[in-house]
PDB file of N, CA and C in Angstrom:
ATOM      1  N   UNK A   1       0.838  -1.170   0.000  1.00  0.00           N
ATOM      2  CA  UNK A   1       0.000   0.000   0.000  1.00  0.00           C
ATOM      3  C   UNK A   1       0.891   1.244   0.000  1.00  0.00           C
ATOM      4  N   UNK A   2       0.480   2.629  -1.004  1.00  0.00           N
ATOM      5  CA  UNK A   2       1.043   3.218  -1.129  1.00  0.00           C
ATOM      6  C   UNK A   2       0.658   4.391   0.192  1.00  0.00           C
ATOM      7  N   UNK A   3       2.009   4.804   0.586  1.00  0.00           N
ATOM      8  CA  UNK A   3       1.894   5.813   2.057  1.00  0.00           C
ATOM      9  C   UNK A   3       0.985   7.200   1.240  1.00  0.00           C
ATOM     10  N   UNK A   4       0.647   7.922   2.029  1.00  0.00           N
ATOM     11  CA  UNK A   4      -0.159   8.705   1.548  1.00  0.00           C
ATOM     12  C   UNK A   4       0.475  10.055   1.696  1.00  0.00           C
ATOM     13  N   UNK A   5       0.454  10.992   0.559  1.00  0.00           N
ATOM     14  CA  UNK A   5       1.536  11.752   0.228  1.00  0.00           C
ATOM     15  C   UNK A   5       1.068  13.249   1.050  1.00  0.00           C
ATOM     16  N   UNK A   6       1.985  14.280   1.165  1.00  0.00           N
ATOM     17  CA  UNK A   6       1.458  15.166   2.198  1.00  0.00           C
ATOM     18  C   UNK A   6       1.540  16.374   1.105  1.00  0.00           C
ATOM     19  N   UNK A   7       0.557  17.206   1.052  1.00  0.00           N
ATOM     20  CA  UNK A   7       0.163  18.068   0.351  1.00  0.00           C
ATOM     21  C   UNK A   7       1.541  19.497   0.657  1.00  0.00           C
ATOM     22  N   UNK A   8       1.680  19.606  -0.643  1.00  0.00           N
ATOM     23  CA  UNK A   8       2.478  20.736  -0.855  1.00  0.00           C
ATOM     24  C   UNK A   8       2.791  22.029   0.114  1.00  0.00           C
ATOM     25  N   UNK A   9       1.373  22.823  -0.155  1.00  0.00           N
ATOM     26  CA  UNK A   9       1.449  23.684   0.811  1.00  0.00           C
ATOM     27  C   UNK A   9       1.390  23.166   2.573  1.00  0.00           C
ATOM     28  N   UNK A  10       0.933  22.110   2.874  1.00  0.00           N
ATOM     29  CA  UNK A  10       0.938  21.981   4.399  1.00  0.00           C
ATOM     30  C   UNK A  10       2.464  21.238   4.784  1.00  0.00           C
ATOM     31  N   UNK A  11       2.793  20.576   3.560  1.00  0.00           N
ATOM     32  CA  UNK A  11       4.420  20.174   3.856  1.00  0.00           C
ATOM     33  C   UNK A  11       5.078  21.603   4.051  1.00  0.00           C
ATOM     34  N   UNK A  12       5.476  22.692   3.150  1.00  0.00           N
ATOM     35  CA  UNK A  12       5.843  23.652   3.201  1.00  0.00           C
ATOM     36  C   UNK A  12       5.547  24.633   3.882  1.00  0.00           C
ATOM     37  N   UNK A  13       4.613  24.750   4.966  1.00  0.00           N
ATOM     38  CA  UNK A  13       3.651  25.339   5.950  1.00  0.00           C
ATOM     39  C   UNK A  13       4.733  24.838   6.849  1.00  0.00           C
ATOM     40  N   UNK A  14       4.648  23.676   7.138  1.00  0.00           N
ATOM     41  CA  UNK A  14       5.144  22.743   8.315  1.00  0.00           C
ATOM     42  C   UNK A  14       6.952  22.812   8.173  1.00  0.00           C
ATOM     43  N   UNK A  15       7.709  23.226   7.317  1.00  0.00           N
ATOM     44  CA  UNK A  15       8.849  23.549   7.031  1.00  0.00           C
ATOM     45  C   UNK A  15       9.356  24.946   7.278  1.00  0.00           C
ATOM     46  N   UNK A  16       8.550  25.868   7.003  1.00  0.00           N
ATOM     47  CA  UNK A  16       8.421  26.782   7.238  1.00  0.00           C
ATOM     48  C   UNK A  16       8.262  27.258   8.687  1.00  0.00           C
ATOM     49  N   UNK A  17       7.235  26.314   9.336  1.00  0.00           N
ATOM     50  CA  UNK A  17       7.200  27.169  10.793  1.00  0.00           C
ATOM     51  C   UNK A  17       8.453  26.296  11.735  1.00  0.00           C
ATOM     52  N   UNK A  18       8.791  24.880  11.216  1.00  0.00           N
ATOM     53  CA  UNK A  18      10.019  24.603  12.201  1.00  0.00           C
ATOM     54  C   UNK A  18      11.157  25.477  11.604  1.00  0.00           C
ATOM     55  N   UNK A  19      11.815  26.117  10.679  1.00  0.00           N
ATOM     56  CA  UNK A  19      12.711  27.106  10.343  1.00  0.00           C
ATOM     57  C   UNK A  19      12.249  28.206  11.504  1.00  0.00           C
ATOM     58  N   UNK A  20      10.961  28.814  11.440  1.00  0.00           N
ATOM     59  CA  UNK A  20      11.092  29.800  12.414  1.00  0.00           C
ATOM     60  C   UNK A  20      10.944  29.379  14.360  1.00  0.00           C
ATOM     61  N   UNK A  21      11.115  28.113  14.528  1.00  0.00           N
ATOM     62  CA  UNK A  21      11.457  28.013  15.753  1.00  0.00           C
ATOM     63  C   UNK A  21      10.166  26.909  16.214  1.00  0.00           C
ATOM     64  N   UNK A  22       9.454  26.640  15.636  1.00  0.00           N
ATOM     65  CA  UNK A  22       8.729  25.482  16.097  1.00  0.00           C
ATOM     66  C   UNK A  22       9.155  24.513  16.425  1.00  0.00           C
ATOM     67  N   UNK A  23       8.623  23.538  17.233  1.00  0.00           N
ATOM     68  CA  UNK A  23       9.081  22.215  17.450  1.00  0.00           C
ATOM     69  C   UNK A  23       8.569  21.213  18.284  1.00  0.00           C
ATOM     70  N   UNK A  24       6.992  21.858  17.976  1.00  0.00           N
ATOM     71  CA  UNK A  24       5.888  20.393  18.672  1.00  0.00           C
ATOM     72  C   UNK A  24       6.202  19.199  17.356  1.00  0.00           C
ATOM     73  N   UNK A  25       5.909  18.432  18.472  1.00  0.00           N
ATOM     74  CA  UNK A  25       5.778  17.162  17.691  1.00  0.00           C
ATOM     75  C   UNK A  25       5.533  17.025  15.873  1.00  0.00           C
ATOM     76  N   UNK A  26       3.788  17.268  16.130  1.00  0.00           N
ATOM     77  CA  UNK A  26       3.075  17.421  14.595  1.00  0.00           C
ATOM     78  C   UNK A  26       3.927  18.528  13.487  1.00  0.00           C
ATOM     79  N   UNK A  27       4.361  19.470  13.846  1.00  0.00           N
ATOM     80  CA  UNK A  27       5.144  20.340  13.018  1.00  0.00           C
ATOM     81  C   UNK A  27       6.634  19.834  12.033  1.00  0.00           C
ATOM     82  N   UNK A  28       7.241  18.746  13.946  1.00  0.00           N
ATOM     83  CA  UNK A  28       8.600  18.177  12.770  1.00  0.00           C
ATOM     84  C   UNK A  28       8.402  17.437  12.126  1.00  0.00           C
ATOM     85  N   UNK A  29       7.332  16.287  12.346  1.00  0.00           N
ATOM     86  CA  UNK A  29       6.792  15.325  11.556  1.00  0.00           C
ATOM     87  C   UNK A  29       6.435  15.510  10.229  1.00  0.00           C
ATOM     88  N   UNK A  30       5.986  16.665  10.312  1.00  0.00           N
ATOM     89  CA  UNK A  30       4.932  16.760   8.642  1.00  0.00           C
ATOM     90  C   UNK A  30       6.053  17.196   8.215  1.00  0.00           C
ATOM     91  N   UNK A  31       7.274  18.065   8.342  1.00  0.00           N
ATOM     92  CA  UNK A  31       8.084  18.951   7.897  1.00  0.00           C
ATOM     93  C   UNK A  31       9.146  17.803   7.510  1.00  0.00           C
ATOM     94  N   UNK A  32       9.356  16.879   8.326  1.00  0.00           N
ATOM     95  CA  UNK A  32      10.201  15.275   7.864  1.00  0.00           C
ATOM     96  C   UNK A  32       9.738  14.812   7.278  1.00  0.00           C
ATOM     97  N   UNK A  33       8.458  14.403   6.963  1.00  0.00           N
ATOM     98  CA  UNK A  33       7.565  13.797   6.163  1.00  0.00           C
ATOM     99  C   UNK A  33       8.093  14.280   4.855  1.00  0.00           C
ATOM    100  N   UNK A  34       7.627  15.612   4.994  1.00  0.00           N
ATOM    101  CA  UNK A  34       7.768  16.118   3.487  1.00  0.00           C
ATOM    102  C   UNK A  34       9.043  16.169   2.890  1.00  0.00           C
ATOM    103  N   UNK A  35       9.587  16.365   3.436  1.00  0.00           N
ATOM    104  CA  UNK A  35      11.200  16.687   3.046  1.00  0.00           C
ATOM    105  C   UNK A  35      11.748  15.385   2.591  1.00  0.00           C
ATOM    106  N   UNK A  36      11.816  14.298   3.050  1.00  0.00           N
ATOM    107  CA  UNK A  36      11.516  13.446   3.120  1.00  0.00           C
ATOM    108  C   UNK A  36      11.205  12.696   1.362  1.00  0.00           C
ATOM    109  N   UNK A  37       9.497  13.036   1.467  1.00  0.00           N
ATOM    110  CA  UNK A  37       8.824  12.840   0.217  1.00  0.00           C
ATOM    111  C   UNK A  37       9.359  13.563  -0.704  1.00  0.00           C
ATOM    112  N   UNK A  38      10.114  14.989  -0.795  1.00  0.00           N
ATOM    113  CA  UNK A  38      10.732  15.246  -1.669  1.00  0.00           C
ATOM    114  C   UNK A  38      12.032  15.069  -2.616  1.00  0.00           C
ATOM    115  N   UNK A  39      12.529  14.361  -1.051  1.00  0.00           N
ATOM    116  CA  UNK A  39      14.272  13.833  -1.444  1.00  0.00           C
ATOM    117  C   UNK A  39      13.660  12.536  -3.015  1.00  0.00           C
ATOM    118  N   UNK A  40      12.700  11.553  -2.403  1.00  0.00           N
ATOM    119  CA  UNK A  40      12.373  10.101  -2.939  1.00  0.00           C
ATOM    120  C   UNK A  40      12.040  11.102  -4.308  1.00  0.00           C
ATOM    121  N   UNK A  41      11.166  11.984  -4.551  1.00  0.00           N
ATOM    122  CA  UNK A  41      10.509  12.464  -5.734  1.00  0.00           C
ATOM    123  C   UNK A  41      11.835  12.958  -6.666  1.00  0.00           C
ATOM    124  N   UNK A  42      12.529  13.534  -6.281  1.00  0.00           N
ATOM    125  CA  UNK A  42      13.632  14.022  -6.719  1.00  0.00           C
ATOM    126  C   UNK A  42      15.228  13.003  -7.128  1.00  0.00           C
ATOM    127  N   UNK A  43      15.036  12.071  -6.528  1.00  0.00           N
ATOM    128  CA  UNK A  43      15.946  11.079  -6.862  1.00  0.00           C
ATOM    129  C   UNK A  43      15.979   9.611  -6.693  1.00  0.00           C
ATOM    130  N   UNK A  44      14.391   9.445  -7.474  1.00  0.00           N
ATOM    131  CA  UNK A  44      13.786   7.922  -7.025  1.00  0.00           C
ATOM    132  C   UNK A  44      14.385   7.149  -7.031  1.00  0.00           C
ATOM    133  N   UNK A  45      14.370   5.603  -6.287  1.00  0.00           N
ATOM    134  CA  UNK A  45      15.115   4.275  -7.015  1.00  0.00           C
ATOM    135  C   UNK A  45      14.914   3.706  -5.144  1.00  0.00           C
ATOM    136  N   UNK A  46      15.484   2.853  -4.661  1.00  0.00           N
ATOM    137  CA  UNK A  46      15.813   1.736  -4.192  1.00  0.00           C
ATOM    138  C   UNK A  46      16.697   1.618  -3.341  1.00  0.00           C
ATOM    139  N   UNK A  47      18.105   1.898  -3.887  1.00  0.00           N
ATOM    140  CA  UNK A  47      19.180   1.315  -3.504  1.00  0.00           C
ATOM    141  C   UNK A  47      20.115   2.517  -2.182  1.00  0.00           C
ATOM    142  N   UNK A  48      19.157   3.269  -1.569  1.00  0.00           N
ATOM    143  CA  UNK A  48      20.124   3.834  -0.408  1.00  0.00           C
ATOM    144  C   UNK A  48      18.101   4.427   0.424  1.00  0.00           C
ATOM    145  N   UNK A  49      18.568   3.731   1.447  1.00  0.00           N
ATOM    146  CA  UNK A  49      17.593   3.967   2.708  1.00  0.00           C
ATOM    147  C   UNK A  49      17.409   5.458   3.732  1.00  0.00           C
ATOM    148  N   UNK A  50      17.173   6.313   3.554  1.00  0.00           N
ATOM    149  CA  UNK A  50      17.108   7.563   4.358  1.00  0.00           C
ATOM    150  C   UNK A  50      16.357   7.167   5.740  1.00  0.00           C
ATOM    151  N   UNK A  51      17.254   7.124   7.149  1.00  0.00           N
ATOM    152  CA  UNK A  51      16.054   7.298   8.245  1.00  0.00           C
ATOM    153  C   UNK A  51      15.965   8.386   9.085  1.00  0.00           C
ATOM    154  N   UNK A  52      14.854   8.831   9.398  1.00  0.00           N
ATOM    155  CA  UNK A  52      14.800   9.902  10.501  1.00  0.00           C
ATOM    156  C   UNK A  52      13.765   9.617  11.545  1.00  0.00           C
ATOM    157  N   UNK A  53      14.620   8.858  12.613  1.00  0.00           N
ATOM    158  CA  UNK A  53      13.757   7.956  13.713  1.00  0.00           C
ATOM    159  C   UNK A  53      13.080   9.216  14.574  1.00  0.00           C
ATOM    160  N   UNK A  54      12.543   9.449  15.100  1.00  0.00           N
ATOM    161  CA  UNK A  54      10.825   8.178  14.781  1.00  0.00           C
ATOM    162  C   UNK A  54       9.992   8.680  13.434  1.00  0.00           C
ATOM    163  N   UNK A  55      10.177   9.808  12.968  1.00  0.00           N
ATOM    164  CA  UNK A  55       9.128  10.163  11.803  1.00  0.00           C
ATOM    165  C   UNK A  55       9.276   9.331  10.213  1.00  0.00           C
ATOM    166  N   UNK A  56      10.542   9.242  10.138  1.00  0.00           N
ATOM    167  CA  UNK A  56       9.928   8.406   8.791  1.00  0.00           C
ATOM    168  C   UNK A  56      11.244   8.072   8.470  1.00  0.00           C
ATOM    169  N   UNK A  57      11.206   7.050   6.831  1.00  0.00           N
ATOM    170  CA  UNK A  57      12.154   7.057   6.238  1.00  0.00           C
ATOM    171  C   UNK A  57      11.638   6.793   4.985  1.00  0.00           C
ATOM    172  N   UNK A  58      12.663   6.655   3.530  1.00  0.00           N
ATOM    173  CA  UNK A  58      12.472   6.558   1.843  1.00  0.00           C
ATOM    174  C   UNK A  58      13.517   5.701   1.486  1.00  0.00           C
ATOM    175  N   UNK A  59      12.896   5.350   0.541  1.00  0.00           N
ATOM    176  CA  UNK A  59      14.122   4.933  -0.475  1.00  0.00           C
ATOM    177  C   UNK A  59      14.244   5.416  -1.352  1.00  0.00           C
ATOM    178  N   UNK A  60      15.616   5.750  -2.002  1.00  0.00           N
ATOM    179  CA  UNK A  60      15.483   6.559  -3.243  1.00  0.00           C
ATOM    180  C   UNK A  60      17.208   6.146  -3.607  1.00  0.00           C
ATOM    181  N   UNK A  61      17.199   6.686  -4.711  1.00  0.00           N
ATOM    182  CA  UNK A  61      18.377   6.464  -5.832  1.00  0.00           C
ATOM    183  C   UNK A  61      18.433   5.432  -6.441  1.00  0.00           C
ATOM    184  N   UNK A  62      18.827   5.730  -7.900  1.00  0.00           N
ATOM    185  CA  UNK A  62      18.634   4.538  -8.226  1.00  0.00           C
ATOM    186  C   UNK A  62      19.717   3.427  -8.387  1.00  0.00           C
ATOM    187  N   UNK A  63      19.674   2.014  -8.580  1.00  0.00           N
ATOM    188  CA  UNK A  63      20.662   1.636  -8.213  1.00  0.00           C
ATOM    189  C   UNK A  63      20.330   0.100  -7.479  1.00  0.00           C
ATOM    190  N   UNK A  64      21.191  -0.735  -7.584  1.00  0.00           N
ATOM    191  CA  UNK A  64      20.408  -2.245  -7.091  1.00  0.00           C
ATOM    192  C   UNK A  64      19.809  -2.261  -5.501  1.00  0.00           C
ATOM    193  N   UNK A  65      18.426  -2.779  -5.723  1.00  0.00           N
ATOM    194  CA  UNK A  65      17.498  -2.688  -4.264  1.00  0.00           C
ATOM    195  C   UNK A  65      17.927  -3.664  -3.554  1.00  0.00           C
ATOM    196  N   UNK A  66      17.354  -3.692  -2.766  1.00  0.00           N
ATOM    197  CA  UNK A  66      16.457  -4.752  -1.364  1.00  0.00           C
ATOM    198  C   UNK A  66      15.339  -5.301  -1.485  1.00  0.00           C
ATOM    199  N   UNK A  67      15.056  -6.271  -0.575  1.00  0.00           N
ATOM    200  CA  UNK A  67      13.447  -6.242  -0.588  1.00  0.00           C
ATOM    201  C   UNK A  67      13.631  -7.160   0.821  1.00  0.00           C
ATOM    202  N   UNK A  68      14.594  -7.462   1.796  1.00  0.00           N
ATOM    203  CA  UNK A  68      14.377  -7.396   2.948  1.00  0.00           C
ATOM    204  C   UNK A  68      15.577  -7.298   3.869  1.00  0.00           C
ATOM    205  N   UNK A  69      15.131  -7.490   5.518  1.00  0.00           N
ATOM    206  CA  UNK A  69      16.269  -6.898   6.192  1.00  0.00           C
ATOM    207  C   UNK A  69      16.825  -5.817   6.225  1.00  0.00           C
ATOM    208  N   UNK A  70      17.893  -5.551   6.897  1.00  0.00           N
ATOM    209  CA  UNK A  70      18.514  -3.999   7.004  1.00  0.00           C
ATOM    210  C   UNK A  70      19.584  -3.983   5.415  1.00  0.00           C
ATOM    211  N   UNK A  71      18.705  -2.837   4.611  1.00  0.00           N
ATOM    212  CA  UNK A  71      19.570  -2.748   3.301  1.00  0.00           C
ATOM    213  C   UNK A  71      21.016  -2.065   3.409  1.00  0.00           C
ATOM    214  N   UNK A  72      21.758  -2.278   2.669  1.00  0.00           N
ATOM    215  CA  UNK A  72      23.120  -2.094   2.624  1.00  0.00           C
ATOM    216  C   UNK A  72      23.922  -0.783   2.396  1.00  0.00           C
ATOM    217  N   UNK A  73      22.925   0.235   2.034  1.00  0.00           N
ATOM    218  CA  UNK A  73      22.884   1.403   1.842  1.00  0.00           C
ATOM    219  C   UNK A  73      22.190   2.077   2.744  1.00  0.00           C
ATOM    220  N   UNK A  74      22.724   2.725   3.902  1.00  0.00           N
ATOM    221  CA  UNK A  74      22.193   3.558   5.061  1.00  0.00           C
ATOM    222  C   UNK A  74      22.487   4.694   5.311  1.00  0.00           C
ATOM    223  N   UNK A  75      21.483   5.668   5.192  1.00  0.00           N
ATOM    224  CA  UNK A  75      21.138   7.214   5.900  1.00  0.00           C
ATOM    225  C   UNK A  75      20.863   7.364   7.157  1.00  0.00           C
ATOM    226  N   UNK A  76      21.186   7.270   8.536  1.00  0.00           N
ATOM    227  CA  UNK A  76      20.205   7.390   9.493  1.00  0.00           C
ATOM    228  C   UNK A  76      20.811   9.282  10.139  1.00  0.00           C
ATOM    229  N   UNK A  77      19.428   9.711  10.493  1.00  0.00           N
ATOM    230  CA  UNK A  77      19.961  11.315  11.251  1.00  0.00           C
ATOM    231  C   UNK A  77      18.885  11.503  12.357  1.00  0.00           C
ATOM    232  N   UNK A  78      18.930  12.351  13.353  1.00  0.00           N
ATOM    233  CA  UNK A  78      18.173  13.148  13.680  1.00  0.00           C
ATOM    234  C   UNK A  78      17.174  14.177  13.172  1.00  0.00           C
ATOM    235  N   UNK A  79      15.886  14.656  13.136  1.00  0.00           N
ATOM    236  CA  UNK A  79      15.330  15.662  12.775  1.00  0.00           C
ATOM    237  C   UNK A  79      15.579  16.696  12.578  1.00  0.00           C
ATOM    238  N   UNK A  80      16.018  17.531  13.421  1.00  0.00           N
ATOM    239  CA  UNK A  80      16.768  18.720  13.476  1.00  0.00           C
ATOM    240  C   UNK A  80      17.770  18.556  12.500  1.00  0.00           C
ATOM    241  N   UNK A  81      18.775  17.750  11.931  1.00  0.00           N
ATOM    242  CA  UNK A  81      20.166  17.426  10.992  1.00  0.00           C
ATOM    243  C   UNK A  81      19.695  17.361   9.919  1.00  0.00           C
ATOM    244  N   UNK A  82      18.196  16.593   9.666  1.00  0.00           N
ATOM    245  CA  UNK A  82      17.564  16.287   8.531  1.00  0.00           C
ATOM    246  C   UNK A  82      17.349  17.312   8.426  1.00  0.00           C
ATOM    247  N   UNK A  83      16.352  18.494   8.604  1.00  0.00           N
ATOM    248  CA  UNK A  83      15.559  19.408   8.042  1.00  0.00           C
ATOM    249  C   UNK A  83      16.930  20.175   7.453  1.00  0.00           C
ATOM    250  N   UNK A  84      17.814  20.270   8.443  1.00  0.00           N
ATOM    251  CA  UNK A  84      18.858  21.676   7.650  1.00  0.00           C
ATOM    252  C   UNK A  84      19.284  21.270   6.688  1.00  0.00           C
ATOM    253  N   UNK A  85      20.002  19.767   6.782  1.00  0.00           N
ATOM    254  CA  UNK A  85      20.207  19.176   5.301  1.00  0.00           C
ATOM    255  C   UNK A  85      19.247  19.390   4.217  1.00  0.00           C
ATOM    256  N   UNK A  86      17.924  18.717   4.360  1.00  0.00           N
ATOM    257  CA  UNK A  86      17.141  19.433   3.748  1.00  0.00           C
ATOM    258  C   UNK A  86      16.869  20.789   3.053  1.00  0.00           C
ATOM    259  N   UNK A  87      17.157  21.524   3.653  1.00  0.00           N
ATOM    260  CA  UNK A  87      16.789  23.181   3.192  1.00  0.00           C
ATOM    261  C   UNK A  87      18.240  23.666   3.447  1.00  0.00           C
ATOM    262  N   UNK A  88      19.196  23.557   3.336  1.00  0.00           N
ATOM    263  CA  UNK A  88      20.739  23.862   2.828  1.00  0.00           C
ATOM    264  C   UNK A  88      21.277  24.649   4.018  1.00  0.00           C
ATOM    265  N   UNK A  89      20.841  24.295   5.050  1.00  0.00           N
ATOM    266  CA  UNK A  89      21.257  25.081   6.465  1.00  0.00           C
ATOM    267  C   UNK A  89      22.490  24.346   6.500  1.00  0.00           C
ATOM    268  N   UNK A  90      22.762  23.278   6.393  1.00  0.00           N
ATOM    269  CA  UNK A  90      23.918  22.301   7.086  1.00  0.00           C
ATOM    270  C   UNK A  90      24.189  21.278   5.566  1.00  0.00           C
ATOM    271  N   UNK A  91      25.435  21.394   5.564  1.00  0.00           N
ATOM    272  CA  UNK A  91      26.611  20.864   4.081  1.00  0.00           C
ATOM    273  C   UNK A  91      26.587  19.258   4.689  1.00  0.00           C
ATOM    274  N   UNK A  92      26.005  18.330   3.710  1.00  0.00           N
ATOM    275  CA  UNK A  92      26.287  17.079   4.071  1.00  0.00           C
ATOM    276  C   UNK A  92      28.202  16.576   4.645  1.00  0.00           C
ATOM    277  N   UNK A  93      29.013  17.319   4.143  1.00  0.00           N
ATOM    278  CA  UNK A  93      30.346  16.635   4.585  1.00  0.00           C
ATOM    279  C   UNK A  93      30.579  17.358   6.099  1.00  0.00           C
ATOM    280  N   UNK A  94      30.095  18.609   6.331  1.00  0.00           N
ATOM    281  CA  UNK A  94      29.669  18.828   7.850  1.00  0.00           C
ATOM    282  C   UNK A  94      29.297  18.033   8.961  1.00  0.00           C
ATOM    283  N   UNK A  95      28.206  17.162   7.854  1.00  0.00           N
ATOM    284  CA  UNK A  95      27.219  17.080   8.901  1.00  0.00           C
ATOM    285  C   UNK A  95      28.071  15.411   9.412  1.00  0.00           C
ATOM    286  N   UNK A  96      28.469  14.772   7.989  1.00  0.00           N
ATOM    287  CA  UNK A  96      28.879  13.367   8.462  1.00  0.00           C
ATOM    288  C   UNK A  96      30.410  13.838   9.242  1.00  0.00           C
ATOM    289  N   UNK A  97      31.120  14.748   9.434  1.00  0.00           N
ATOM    290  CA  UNK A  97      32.382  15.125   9.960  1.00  0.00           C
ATOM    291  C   UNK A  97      31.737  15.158  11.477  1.00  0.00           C
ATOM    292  N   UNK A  98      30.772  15.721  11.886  1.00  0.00           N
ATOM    293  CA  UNK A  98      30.309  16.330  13.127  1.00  0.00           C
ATOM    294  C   UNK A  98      29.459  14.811  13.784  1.00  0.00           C
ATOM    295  N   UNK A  99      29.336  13.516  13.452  1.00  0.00           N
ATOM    296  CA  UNK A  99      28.884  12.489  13.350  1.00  0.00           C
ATOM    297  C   UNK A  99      27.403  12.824  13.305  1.00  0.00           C
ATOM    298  N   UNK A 100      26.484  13.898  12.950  1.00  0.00           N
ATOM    299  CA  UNK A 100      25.223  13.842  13.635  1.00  0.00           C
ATOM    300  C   UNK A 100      24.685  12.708  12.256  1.00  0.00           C
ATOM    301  N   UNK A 101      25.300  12.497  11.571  1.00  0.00           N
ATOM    302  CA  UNK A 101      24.948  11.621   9.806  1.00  0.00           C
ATOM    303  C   UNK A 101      25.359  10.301  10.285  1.00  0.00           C
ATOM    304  N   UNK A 102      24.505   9.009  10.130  1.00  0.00           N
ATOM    305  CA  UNK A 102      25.327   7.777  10.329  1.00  0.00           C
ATOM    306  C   UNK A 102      25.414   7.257   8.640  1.00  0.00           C
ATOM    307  N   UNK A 103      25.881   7.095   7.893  1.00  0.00           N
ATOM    308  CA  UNK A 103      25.922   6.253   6.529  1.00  0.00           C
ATOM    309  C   UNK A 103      26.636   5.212   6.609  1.00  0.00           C
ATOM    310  N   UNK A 104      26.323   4.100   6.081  1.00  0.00           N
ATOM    311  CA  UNK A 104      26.883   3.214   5.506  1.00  0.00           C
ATOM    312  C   UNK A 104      26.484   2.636   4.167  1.00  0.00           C
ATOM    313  N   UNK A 105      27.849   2.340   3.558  1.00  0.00           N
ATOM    314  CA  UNK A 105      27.298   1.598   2.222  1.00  0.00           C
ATOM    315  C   UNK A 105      28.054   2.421   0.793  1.00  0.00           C
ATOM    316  N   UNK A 106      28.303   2.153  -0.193  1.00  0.00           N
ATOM    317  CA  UNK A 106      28.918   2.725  -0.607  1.00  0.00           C
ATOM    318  C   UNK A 106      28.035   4.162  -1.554  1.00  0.00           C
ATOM    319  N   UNK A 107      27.205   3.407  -1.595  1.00  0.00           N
ATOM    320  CA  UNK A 107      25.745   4.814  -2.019  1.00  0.00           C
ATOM    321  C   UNK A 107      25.024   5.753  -1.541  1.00  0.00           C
ATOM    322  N   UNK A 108      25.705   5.138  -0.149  1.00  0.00           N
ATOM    323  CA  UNK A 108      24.793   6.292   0.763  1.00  0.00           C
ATOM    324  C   UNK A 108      25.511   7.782   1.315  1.00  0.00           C
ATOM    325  N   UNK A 109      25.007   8.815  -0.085  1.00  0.00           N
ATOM    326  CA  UNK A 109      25.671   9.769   0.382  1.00  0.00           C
ATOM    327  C   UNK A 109      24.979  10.618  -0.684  1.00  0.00           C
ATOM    328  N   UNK A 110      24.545  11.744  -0.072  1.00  0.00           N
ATOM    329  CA  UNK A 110      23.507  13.151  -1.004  1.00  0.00           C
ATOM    330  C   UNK A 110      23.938  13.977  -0.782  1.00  0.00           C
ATOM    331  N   UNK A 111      25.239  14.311  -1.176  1.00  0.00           N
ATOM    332  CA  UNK A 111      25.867  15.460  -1.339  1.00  0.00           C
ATOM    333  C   UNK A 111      25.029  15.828  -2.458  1.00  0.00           C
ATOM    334  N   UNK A 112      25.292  15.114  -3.325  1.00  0.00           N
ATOM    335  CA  UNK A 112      25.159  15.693  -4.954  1.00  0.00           C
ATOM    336  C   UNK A 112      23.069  16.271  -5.057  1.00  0.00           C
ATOM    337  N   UNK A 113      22.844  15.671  -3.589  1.00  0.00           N
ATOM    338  CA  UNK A 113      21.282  15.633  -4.081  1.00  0.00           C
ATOM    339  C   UNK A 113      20.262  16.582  -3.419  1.00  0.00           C
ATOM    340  N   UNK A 114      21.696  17.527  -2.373  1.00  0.00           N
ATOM    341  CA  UNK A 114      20.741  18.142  -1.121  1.00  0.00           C
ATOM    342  C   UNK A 114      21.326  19.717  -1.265  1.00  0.00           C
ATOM    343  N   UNK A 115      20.442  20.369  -0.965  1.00  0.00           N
ATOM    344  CA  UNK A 115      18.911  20.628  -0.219  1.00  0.00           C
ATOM    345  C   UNK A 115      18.325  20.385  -1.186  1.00  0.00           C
ATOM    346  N   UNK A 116      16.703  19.663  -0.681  1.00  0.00           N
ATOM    347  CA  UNK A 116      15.605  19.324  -1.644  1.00  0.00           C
ATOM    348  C   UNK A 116      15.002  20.136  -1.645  1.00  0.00           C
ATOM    349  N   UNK A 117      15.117  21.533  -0.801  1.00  0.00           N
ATOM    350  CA  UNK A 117      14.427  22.581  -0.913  1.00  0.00           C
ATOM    351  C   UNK A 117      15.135  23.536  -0.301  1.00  0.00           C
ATOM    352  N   UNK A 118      15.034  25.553  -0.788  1.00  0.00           N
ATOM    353  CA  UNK A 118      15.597  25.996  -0.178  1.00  0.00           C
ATOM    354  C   UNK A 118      14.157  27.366   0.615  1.00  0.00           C
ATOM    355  N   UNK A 119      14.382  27.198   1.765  1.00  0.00           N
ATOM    356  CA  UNK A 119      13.731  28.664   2.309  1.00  0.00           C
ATOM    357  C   UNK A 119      13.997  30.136   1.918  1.00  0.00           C
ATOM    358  N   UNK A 120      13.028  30.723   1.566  1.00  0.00           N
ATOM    359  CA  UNK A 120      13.244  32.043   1.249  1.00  0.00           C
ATOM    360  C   UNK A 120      13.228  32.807   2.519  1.00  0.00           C
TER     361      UNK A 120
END
């Protein structure tokens, strides 16, 4: 079953107000969510796992999959690490230097693919 996709403006609503200092629950969620849904839209495929425990994770790039167990290509971050990555606050070789980035695998790495969005 396909996850159910989060509407543009309330993803970008929800991105928008954690940039200006939000940080209930529902706000980082939708704002991970989306960000999230945008990385997969922007560089679909399989073969490298994005997680951001507890709100979500994607697969995307393309490139040989999985289809079970822990795949071989790993993203894992915090929320807060995600969103800036996300919206170009924080340089992926920063972020994996500063450990807040765990990767493993030889694909797992979005330099070339981040920010999926930038704040005005």
């Amino acid at each position: 079953m396909a996850r159910k996709r989060i509407d543009e403006a309330a993803g970008l609503a929800a991105v928008q107000q954690w940039a200006a200092g939000a940080s209930d629950r529902n706000t980082v969620a939708t704002a991970v969510r989306y960000t999230l849904q945008a990385l997969a839209d922007r560089v679909p495929g399989k073969s490298v796992e994005v997680r951001v425990p507890p709100y979500g994770a994607v697969q995307c790039i393309e490139g040989p999959g999985h289809t079970r167990g822990t795949p071989p290509n790993v993203i894992e971050t915090d929320a807060d690490t995600w969103l800036r990555l996300a919206t170009g606050g924080l340089g992926w070789e920063a972020a994996r230097a500063s450990g807040a980035v765990l990767a493993s695998g030889g694909r797992a790495n979005l330099d070339a693919v981040l920010p999926v969005l930038r704040l005005r």
